[in-house]
C-alpha atoms as a PDB file:
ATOM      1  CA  UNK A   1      38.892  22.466 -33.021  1.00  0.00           C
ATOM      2  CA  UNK A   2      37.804  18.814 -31.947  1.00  0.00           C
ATOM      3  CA  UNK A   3      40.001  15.913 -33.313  1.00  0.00           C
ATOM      4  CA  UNK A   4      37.596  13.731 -35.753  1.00  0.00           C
ATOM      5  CA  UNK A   5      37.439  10.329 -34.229  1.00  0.00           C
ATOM      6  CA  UNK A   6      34.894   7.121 -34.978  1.00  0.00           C
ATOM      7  CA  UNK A   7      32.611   8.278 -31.549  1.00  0.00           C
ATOM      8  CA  UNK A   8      30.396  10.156 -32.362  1.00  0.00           C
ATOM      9  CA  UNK A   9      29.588  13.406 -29.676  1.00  0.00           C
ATOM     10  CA  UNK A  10      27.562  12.755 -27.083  1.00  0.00           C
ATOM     11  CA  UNK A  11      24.279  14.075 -27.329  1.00  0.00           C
ATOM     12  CA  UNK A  12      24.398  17.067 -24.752  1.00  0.00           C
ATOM     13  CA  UNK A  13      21.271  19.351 -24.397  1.00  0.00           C
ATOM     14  CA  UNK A  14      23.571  22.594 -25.545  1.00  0.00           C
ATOM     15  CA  UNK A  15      24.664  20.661 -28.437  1.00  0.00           C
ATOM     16  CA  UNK A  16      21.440  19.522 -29.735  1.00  0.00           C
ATOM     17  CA  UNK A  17      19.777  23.200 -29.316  1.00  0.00           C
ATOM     18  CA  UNK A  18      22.838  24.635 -30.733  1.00  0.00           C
ATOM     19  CA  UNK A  19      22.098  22.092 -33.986  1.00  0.00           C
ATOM     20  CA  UNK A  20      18.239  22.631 -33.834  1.00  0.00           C
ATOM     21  CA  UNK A  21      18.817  26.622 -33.856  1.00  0.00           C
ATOM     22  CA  UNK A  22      21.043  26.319 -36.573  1.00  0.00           C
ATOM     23  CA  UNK A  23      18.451  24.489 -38.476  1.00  0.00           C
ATOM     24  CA  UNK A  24      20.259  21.163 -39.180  1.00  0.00           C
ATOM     25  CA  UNK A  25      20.016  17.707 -37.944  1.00  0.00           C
ATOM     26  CA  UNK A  26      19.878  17.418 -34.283  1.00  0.00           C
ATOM     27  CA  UNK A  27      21.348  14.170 -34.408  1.00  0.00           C
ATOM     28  CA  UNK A  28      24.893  14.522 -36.889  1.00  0.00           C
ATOM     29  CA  UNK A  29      24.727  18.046 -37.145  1.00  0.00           C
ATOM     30  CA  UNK A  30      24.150  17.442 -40.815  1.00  0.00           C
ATOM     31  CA  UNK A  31      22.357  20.043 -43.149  1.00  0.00           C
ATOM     32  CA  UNK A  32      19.960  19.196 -46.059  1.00  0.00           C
ATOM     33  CA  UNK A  33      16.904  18.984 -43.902  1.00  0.00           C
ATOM     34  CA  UNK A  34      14.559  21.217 -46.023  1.00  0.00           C
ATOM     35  CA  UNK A  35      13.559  20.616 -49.860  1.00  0.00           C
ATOM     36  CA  UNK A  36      12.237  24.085 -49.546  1.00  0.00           C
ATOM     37  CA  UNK A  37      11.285  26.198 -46.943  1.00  0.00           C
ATOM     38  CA  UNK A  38       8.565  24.415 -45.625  1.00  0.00           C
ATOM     39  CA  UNK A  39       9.192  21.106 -47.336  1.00  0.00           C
ATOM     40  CA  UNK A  40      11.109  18.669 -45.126  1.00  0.00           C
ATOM     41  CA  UNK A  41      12.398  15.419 -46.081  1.00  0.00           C
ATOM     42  CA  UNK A  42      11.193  12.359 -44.356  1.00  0.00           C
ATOM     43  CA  UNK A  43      15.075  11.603 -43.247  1.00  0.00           C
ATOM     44  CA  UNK A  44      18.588  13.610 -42.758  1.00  0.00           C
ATOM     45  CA  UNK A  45      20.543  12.525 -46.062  1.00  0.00           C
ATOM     46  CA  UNK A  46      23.512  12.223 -44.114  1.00  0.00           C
ATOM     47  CA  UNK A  47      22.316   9.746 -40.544  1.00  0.00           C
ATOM     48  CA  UNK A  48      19.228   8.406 -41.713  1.00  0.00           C
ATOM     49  CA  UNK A  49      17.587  10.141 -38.651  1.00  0.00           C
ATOM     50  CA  UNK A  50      13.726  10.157 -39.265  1.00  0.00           C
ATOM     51  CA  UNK A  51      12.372  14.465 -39.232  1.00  0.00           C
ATOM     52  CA  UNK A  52       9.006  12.921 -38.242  1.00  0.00           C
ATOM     53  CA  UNK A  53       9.675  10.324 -35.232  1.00  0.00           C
ATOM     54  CA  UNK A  54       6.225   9.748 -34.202  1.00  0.00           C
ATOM     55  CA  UNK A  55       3.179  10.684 -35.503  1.00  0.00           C
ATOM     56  CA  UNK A  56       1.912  14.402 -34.051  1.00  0.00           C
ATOM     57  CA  UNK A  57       5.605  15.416 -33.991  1.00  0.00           C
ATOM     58  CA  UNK A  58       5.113  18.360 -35.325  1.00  0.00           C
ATOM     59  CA  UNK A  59       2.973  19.792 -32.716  1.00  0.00           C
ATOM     60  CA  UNK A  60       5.572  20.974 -30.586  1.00  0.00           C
ATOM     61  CA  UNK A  61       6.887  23.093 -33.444  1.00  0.00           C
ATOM     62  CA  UNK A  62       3.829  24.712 -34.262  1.00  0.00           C
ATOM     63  CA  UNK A  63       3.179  26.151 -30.696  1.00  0.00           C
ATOM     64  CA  UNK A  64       6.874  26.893 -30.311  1.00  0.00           C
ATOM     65  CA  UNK A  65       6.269  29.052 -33.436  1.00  0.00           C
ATOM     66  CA  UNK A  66       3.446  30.569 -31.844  1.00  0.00           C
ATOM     67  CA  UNK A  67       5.108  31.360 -28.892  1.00  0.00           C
ATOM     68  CA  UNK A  68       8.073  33.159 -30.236  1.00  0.00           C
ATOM     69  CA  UNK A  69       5.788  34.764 -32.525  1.00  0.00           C
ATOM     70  CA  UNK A  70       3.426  35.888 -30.198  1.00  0.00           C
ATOM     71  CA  UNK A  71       6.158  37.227 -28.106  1.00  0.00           C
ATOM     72  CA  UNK A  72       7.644  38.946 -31.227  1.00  0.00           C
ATOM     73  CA  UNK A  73       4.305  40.741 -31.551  1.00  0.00           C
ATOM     74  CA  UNK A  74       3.967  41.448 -27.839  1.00  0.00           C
ATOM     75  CA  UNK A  75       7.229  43.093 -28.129  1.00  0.00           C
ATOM     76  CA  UNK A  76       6.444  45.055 -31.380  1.00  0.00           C
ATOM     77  CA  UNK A  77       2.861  46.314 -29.967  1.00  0.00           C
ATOM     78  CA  UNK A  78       4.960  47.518 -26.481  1.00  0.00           C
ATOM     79  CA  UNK A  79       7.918  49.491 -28.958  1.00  0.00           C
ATOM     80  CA  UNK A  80       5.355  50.640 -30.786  1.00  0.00           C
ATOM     81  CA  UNK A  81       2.802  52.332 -28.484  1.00  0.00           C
ATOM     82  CA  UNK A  82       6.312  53.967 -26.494  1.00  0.00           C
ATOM     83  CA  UNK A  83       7.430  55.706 -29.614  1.00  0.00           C
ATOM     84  CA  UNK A  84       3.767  56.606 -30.447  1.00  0.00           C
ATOM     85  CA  UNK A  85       2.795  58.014 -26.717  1.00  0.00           C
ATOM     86  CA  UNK A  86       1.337  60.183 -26.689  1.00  0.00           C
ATOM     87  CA  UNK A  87       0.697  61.829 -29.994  1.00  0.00           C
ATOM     88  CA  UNK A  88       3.183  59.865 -32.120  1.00  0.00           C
ATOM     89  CA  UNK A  89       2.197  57.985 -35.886  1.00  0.00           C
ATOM     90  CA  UNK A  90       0.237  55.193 -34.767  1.00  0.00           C
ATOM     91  CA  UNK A  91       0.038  54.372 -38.285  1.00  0.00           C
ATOM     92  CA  UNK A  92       3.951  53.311 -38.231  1.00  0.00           C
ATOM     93  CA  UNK A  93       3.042  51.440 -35.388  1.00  0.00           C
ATOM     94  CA  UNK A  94       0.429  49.191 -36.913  1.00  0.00           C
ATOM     95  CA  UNK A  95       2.600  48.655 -39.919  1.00  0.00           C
ATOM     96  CA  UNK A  96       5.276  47.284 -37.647  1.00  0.00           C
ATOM     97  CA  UNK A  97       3.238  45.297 -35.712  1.00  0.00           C
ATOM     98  CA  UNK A  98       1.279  43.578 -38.877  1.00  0.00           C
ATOM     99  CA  UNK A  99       4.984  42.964 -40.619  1.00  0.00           C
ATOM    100  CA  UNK A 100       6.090  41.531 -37.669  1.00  0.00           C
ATOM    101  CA  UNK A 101       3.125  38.748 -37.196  1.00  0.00           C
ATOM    102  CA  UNK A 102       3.464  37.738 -40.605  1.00  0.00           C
ATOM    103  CA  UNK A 103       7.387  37.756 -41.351  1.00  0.00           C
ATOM    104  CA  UNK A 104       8.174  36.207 -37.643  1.00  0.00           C
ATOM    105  CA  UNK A 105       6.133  32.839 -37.630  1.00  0.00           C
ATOM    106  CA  UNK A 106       7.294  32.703 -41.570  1.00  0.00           C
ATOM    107  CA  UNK A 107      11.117  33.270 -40.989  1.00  0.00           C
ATOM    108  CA  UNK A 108      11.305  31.068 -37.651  1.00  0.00           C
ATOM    109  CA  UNK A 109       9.146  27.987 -39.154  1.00  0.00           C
ATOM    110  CA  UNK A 110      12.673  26.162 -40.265  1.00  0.00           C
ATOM    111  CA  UNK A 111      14.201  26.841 -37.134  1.00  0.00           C
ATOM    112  CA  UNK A 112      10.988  25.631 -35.013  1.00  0.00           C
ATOM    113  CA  UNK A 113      11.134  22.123 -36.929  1.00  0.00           C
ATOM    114  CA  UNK A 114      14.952  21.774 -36.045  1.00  0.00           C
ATOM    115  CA  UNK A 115      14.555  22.910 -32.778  1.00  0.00           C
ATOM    116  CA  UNK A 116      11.993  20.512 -31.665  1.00  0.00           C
ATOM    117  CA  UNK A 117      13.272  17.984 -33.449  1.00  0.00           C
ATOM    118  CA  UNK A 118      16.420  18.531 -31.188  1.00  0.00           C
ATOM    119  CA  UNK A 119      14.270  18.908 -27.929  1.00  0.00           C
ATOM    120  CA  UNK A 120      11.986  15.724 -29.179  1.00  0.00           C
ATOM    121  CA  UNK A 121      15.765  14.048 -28.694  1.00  0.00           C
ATOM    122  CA  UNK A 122      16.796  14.980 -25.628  1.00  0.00           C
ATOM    123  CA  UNK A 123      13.077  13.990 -24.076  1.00  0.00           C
ATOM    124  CA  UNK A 124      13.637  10.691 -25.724  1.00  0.00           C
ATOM    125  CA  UNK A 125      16.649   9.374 -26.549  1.00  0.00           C
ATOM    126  CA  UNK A 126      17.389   6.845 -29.776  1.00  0.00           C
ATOM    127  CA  UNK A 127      15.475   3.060 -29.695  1.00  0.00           C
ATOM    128  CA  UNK A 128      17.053   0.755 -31.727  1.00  0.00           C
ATOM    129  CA  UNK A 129      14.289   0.526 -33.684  1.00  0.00           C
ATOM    130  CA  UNK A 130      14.726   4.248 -34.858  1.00  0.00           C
ATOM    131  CA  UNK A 131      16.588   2.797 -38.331  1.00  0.00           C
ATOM    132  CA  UNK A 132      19.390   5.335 -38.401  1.00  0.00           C
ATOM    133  CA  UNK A 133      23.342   5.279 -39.497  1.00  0.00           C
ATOM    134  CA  UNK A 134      24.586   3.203 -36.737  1.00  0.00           C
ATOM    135  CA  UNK A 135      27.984   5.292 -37.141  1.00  0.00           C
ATOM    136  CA  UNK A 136      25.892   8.176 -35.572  1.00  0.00           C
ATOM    137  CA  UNK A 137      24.517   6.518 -32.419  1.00  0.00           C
ATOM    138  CA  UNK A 138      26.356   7.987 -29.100  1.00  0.00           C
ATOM    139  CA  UNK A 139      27.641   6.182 -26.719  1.00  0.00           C
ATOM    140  CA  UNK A 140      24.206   6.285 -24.162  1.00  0.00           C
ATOM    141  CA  UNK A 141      24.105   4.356 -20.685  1.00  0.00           C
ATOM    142  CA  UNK A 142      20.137   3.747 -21.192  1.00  0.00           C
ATOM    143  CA  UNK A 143      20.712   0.828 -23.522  1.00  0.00           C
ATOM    144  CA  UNK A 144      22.971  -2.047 -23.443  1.00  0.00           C
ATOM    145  CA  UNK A 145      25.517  -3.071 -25.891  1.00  0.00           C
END
């Protein structure tokens, strides 16, 4: 288990996908991010960190989201036509793949948010104008003291 200190972590890409997969702040590793499941708040209650750093943010989330759950789809409509072939219950099949392109894009929207939230911070880094807990800012060679 890691010592608390002042410094806060460095801001490593496994880190920051490890905090956006677990669906809290990408920046403290704080939770509280969503009012409800798709309701957001406008900042992490425990940083300051801003959910929606520029505008269009959100973007990235959305076709992540549609990615996985295309994939999730493509991989229910290939299980599904192997244990139908060649004179199984297609019905099951269809069932199957309908649940799974409506509970996949619904169950992974918190974790897409989080996620690109956390990839939106390794791309780019905290400005000092970004107006967050100044306890939470790593130590980054891109800026000076």
């Amino acid at each position: 288990m890691r010592a608390r200190t002042d410094e806060p972590r460095p801001l490593t890409l496994p880190l920051l996908l490890r905090r956006g997969l677990t669906v809290r702040c990408p920046l403290c590793g704080g939770r509280g991010l969503f009012r409800r499941w798709f309701a957001m708040v406008d900042r992490c209650p425990r940083c300051g960190l801003r959910t929606e750093r520029v505008e269009g943010h959100w973007l990235g989330s959305l076709g992540m989201n549609t990615i996985v759950s295309f994939a999730a789809v493509l991989v229910a409509v290939v299980v599904g036509f192997l244990l139908s072939y060649p004179d199984g219950p297609l019905e099951a099949a269809v069932v199957a793949v309908v649940a799974t392109a409506i509970i996949v894009p619904i169950a992974f929207f918190p974790v897409s948010r989080t996620l690109w939230s956390a990839i939106d911070l390794a791309m780019r880094p905290l400005e000092p104008d970004d107006d967050v807990d100044p306890r939470w800012i790593p130590p980054s060679s891109r800026h000076e003291p």
